[in-house]
C-alpha atoms as a PDB file:
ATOM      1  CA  UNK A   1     104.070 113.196  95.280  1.00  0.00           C
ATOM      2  CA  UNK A   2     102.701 113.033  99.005  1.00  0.00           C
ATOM      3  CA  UNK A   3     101.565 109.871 100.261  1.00  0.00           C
ATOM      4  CA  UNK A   4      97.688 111.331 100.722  1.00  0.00           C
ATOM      5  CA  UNK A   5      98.174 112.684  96.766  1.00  0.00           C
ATOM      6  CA  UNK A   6      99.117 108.893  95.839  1.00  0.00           C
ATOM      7  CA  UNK A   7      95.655 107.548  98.096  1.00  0.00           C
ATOM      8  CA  UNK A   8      93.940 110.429  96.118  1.00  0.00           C
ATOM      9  CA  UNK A   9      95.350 109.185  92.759  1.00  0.00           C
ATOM     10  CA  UNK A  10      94.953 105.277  93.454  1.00  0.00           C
ATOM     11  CA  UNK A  11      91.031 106.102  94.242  1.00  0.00           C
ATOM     12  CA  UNK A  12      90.675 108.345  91.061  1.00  0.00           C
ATOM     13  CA  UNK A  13      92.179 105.662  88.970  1.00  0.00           C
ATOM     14  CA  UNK A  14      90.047 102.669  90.724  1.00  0.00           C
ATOM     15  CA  UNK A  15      86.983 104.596  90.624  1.00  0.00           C
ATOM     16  CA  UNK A  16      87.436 105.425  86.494  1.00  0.00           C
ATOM     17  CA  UNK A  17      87.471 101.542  86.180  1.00  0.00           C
ATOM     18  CA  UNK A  18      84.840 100.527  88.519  1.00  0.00           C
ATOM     19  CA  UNK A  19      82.250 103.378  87.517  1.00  0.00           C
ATOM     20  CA  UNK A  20      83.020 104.702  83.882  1.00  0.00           C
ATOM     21  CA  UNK A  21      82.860 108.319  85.739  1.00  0.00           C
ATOM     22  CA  UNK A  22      85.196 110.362  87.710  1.00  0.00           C
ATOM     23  CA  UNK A  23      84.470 110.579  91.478  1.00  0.00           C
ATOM     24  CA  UNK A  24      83.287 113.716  92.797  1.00  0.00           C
ATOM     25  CA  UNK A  25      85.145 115.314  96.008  1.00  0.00           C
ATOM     26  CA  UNK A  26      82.670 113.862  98.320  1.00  0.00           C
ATOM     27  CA  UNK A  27      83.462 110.436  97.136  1.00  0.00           C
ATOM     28  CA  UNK A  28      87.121 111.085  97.306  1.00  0.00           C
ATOM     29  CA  UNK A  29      86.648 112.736 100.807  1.00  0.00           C
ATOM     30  CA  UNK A  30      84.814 109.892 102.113  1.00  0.00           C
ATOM     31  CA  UNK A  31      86.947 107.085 101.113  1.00  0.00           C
ATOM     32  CA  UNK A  32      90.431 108.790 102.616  1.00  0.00           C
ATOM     33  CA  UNK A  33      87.835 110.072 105.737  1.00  0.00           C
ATOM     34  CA  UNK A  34      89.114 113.819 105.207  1.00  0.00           C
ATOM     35  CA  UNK A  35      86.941 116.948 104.155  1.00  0.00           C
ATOM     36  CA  UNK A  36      86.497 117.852 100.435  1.00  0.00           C
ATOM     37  CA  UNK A  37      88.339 121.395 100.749  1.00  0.00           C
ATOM     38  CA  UNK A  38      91.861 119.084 101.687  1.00  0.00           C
ATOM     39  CA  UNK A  39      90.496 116.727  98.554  1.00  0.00           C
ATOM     40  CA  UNK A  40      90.509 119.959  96.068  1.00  0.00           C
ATOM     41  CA  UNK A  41      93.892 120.860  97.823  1.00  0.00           C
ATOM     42  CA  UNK A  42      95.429 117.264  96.612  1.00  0.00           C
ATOM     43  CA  UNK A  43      93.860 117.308  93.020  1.00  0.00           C
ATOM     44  CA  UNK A  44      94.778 121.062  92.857  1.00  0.00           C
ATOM     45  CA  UNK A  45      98.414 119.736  93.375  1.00  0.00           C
ATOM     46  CA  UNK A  46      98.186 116.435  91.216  1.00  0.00           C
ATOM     47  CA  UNK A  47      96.855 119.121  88.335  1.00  0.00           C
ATOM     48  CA  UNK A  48      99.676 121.229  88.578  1.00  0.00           C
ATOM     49  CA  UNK A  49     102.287 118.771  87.638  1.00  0.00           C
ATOM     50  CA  UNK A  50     100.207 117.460  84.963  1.00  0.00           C
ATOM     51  CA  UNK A  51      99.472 114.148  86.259  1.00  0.00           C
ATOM     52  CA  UNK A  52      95.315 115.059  86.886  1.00  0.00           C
ATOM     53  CA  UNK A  53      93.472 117.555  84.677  1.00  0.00           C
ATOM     54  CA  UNK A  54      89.869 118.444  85.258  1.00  0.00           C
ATOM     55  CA  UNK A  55      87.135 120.851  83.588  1.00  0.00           C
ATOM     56  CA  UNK A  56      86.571 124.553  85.672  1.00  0.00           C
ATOM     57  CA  UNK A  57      82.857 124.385  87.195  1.00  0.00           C
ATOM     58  CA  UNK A  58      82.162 121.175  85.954  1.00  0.00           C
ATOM     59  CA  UNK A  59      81.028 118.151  88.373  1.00  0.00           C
ATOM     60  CA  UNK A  60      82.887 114.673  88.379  1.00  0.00           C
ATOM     61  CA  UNK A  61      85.987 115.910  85.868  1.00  0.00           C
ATOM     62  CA  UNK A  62      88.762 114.616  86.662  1.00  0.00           C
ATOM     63  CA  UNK A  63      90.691 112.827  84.682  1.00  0.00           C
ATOM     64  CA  UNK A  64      93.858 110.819  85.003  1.00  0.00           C
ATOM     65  CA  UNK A  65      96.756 112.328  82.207  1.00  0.00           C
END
């Protein structure tokens, strides 16, 4: 795992416990300061070893494994 996947991971996690909800790309974009097309790049990657899933076409669906 890359260092910016971990950052990506931390927030997803911290944000599930703070809010209830997952956090949508802009969220996740705004807290590491990068755009959201990098943020679907990291949870793309996080998904494909199975530690991040996430519902096709649906808003705020990520989910920690």
């Amino acid at each position: 795992m890359t260092y910016k996947q971990k950052i990506t991971l931390d927030f997803i996690k911290k944000y599930w416990k703070d809010n209830g909800y997952s956090p949508s790309y802009q969220d996740i974009a705004n807290h590491m300061k990068i755009s959201t097309t990098a943020v679907k790049w990291h949870v793309k990657s996080l998904a494909k070893r199975n530690i991040v899933s996430q519902i096709p076409g649906a808003s705020r669906s990520i989910t920690v494994n």
